[in-house]
N, C-alpha and C. Protein backbone atom coordinates (compact mmCIF):
# COMPACT_ATOMS: atom_id res chain seq x y z
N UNK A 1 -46.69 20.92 -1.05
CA UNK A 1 -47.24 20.72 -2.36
C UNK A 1 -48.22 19.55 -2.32
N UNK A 2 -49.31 19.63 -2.89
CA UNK A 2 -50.21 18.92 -2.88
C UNK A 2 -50.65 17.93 -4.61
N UNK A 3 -50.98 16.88 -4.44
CA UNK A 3 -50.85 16.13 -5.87
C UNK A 3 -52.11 16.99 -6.86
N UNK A 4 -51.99 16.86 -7.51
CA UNK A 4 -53.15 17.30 -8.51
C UNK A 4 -53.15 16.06 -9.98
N UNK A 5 -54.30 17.21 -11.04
CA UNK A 5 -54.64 16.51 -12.30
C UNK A 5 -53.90 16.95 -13.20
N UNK A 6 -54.00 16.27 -14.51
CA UNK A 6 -52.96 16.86 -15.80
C UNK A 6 -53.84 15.97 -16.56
N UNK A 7 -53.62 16.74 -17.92
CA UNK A 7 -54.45 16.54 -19.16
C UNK A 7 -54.58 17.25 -19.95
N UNK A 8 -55.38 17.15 -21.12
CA UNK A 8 -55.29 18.06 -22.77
C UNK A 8 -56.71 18.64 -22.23
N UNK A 9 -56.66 20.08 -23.05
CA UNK A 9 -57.52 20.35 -22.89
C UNK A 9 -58.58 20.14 -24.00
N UNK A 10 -58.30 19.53 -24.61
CA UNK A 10 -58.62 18.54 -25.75
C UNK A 10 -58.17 17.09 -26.22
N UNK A 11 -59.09 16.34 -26.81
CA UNK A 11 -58.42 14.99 -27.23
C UNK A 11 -57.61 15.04 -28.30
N UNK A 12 -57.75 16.11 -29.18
CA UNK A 12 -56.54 16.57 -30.17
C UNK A 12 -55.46 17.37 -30.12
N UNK A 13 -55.19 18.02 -28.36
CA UNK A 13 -54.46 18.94 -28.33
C UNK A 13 -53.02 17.85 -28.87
N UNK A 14 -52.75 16.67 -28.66
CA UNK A 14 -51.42 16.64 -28.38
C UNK A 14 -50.77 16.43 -29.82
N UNK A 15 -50.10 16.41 -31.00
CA UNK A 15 -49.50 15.33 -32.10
C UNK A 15 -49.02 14.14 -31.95
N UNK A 16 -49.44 13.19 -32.18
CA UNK A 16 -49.15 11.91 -31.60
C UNK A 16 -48.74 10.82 -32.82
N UNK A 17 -47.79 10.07 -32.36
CA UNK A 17 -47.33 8.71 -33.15
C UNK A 17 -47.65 7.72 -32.30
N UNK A 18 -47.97 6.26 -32.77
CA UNK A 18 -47.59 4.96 -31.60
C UNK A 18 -46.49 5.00 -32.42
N UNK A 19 -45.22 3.95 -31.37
CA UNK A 19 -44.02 3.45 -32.15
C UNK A 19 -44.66 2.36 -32.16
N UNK A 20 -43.71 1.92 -33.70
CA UNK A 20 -43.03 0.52 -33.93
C UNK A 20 -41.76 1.00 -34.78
N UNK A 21 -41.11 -0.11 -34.80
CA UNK A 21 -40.01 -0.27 -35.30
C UNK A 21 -40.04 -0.46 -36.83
N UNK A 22 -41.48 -1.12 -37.63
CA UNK A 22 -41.43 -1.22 -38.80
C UNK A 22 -41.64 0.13 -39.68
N UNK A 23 -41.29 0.77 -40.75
CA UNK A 23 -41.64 1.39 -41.44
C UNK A 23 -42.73 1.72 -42.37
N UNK A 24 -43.55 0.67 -42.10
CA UNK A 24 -44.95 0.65 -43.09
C UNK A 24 -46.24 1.11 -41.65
N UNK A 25 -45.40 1.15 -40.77
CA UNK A 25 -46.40 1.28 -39.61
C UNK A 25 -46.12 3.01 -38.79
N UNK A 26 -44.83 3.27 -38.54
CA UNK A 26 -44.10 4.48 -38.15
C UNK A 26 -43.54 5.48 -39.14
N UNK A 27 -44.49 5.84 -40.29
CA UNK A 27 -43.59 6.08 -41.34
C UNK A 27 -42.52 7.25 -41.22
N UNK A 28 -41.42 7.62 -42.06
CA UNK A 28 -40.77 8.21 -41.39
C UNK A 28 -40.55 9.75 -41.77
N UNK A 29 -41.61 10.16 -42.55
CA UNK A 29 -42.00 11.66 -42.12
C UNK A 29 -43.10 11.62 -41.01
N UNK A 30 -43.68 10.58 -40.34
CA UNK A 30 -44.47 11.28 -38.96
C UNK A 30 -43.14 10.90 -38.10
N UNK A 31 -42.60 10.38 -37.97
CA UNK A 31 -41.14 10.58 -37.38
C UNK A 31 -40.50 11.52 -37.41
N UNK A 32 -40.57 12.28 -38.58
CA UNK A 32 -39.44 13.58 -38.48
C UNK A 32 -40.81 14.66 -38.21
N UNK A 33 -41.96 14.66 -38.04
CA UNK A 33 -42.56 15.36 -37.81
C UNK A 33 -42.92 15.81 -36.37
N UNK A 34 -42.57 15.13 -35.67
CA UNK A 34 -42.78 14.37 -34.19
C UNK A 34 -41.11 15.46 -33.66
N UNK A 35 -40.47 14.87 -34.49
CA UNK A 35 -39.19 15.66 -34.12
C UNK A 35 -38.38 17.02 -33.85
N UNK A 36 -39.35 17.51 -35.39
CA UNK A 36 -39.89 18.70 -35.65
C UNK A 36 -40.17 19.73 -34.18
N UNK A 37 -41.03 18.95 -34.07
CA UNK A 37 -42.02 19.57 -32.91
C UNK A 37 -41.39 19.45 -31.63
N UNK A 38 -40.40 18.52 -31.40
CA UNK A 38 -40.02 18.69 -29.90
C UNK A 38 -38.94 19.91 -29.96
N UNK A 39 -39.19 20.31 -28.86
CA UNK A 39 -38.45 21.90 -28.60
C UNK A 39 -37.50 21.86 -27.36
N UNK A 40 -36.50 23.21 -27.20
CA UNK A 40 -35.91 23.20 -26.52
C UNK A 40 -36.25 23.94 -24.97
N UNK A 41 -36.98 23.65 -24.10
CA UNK A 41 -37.76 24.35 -23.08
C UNK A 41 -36.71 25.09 -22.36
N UNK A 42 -35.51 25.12 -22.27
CA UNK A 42 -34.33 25.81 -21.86
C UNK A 42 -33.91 27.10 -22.49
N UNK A 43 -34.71 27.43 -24.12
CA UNK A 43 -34.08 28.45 -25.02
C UNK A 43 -35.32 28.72 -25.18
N UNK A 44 -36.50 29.17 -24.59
CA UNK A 44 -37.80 29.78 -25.06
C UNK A 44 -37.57 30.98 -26.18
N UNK A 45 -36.40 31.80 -25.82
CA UNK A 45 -36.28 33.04 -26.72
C UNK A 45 -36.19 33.02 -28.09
N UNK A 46 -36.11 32.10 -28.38
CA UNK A 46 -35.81 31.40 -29.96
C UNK A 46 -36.43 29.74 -30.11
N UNK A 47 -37.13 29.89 -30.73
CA UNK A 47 -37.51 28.55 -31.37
C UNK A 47 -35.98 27.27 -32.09
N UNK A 48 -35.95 26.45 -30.77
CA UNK A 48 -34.98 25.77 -31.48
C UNK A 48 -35.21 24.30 -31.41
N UNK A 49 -35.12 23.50 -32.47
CA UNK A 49 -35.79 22.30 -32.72
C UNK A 49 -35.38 21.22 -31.83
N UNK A 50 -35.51 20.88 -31.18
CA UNK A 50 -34.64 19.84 -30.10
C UNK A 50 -33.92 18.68 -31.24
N UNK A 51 -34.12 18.20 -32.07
CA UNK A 51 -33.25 17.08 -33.30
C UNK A 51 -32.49 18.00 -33.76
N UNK A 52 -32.75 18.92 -34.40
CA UNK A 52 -31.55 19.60 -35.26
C UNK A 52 -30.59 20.08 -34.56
N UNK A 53 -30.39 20.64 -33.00
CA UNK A 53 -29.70 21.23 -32.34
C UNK A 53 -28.88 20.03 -31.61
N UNK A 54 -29.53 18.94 -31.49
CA UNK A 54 -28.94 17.18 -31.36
C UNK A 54 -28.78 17.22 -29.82
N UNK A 55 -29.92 17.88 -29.07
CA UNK A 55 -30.19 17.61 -28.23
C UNK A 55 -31.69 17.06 -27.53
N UNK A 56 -32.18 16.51 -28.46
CA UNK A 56 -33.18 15.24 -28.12
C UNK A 56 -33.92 15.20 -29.12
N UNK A 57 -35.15 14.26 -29.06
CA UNK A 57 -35.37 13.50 -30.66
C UNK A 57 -36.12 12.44 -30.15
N UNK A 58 -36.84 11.95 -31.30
CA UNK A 58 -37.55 10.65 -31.54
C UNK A 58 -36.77 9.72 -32.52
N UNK A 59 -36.10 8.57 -31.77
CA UNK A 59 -35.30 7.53 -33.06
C UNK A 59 -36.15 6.23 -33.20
N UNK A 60 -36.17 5.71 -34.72
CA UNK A 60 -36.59 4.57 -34.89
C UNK A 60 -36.35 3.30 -33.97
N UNK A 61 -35.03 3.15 -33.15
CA UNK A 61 -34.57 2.53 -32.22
C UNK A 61 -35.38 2.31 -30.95
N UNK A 62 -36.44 3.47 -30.86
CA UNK A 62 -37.01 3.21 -29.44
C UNK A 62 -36.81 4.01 -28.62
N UNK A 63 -36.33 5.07 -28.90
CA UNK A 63 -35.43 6.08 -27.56
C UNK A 63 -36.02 7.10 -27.88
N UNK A 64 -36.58 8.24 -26.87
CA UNK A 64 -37.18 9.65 -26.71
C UNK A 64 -35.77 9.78 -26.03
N UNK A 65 -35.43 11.01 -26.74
CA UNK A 65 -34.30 12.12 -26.90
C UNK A 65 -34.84 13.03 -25.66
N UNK A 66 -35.45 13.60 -24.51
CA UNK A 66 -36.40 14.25 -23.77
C UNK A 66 -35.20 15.86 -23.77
N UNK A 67 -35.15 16.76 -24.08
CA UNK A 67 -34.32 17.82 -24.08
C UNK A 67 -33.90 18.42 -22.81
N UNK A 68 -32.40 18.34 -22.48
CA UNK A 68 -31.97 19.09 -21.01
C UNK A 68 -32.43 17.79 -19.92
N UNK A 69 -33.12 16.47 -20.44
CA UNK A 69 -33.40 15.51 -19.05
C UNK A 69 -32.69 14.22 -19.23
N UNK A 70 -32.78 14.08 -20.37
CA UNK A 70 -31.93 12.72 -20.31
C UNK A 70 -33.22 11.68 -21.59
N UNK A 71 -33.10 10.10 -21.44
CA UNK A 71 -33.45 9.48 -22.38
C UNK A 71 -34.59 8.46 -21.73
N UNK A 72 -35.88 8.14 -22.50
CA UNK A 72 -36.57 7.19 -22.12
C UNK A 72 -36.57 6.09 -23.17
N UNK A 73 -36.98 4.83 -22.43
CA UNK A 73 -37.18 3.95 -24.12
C UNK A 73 -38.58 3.85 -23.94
N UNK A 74 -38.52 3.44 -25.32
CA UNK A 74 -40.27 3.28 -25.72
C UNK A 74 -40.52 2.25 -26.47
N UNK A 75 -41.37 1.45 -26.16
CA UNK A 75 -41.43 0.07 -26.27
C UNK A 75 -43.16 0.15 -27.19
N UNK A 76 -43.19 -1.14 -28.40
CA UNK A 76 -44.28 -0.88 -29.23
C UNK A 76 -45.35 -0.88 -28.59
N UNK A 77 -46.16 0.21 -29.71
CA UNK A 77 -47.30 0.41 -28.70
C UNK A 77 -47.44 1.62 -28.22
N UNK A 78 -46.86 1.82 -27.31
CA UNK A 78 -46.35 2.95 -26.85
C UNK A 78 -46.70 4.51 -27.71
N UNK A 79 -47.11 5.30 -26.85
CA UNK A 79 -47.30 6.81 -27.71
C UNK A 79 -46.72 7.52 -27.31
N UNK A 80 -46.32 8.40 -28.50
CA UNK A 80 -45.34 9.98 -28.08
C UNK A 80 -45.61 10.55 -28.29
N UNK A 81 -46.06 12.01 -27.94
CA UNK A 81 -46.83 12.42 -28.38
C UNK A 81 -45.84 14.21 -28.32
N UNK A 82 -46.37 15.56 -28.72
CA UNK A 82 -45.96 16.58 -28.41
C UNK A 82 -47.10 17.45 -28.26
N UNK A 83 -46.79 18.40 -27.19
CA UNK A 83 -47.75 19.42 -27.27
C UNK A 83 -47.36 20.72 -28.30
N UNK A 84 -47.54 20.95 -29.56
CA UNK A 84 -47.53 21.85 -30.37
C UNK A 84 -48.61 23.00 -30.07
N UNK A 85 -49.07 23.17 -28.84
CA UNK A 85 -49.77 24.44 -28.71
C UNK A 85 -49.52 25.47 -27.71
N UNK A 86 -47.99 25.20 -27.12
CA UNK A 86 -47.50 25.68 -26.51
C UNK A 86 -45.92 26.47 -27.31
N UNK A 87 -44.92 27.68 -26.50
CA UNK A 87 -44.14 27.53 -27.34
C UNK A 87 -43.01 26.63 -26.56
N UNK A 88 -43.54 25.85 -25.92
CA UNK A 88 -42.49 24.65 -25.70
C UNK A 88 -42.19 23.61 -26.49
N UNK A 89 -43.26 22.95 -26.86
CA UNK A 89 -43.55 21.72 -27.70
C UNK A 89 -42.33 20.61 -26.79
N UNK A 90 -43.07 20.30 -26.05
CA UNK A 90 -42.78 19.13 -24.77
C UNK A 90 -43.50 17.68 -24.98
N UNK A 91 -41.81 16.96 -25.55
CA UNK A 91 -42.62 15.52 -25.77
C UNK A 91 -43.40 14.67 -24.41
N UNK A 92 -44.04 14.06 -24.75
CA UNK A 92 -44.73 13.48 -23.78
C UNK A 92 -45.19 11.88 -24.24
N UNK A 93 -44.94 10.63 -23.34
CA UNK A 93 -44.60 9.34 -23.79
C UNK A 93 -46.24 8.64 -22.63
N UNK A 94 -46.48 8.04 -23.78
CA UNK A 94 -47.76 7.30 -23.03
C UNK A 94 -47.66 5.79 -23.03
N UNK A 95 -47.45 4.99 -22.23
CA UNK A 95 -47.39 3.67 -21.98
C UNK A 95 -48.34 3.11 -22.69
N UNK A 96 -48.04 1.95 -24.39
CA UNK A 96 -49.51 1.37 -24.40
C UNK A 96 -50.44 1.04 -23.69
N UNK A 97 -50.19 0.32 -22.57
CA UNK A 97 -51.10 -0.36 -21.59
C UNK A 97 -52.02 0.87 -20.69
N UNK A 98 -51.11 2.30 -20.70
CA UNK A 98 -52.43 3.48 -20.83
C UNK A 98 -53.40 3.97 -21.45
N UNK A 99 -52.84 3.90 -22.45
CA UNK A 99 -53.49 3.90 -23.66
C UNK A 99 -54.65 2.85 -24.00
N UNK A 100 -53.99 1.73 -24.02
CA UNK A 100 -55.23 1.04 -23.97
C UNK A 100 -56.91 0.62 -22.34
N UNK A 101 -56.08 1.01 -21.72
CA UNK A 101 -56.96 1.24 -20.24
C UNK A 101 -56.88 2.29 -19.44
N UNK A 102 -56.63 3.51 -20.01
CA UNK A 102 -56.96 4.21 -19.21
C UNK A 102 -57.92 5.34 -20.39
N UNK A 103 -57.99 6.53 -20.01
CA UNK A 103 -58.25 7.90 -20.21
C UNK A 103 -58.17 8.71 -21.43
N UNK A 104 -57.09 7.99 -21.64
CA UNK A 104 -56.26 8.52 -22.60
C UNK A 104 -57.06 8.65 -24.67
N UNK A 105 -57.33 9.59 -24.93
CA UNK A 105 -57.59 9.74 -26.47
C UNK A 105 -56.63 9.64 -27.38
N UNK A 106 -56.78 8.71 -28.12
CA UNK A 106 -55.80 8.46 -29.37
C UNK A 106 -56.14 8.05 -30.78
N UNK A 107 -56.01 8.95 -31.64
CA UNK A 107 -57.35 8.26 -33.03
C UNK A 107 -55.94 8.65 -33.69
């Protein structure tokens, strides 16, 4: 196997939040919207919400819920983003410090 590239095929493909912890900044329907959208990539046959089924999630605490992998933290700044144009909807976590120097589109 050989390394390759990855990317949107757009700067709007992904839905994206930065965290913080405050509520005037993370409000908390783009929180449950974010949540919404992460899916269960294990149950393609059915659309099943990865939060409601309480197997992964976006929490105000800092923690990506990642479904079937386990947990990342996410520190402010930081973006989460989902791909809603797939029928996976696979969260995906961007390091501020990528965000701010690298590649990366975020409006």
């Amino acid at each position: 196997m050989a390394t390759g590239l990855a990317g949107t095929d757009a700067s709007n493909s992904l839905v994206a939040v930065t965290f913080s912890q405050s509520t005037t900044v993370l409000l908390p329907a783009d929180l449950a919207t974010i949540n919404y959208a992460i899916l269960d990539d294990q149950n393609t046959g059915a659309v099943v919400h990865a939060a409601l089924a309480g197997i992964g999630g976006f929490v105000r605490e800092g923690l990506l819920y990642v479904p079937n992998r386990g947990v990342l933290k996410v520190l402010p700044g930081d973006v989460v983003a989902v791909d809603t144009t797939t029928s996976v909807g696979w969260p995906v976590l961007v390091s501020a410090e990528a965000i701010l120097s690298g590649k990366w589109n975020f409006t």
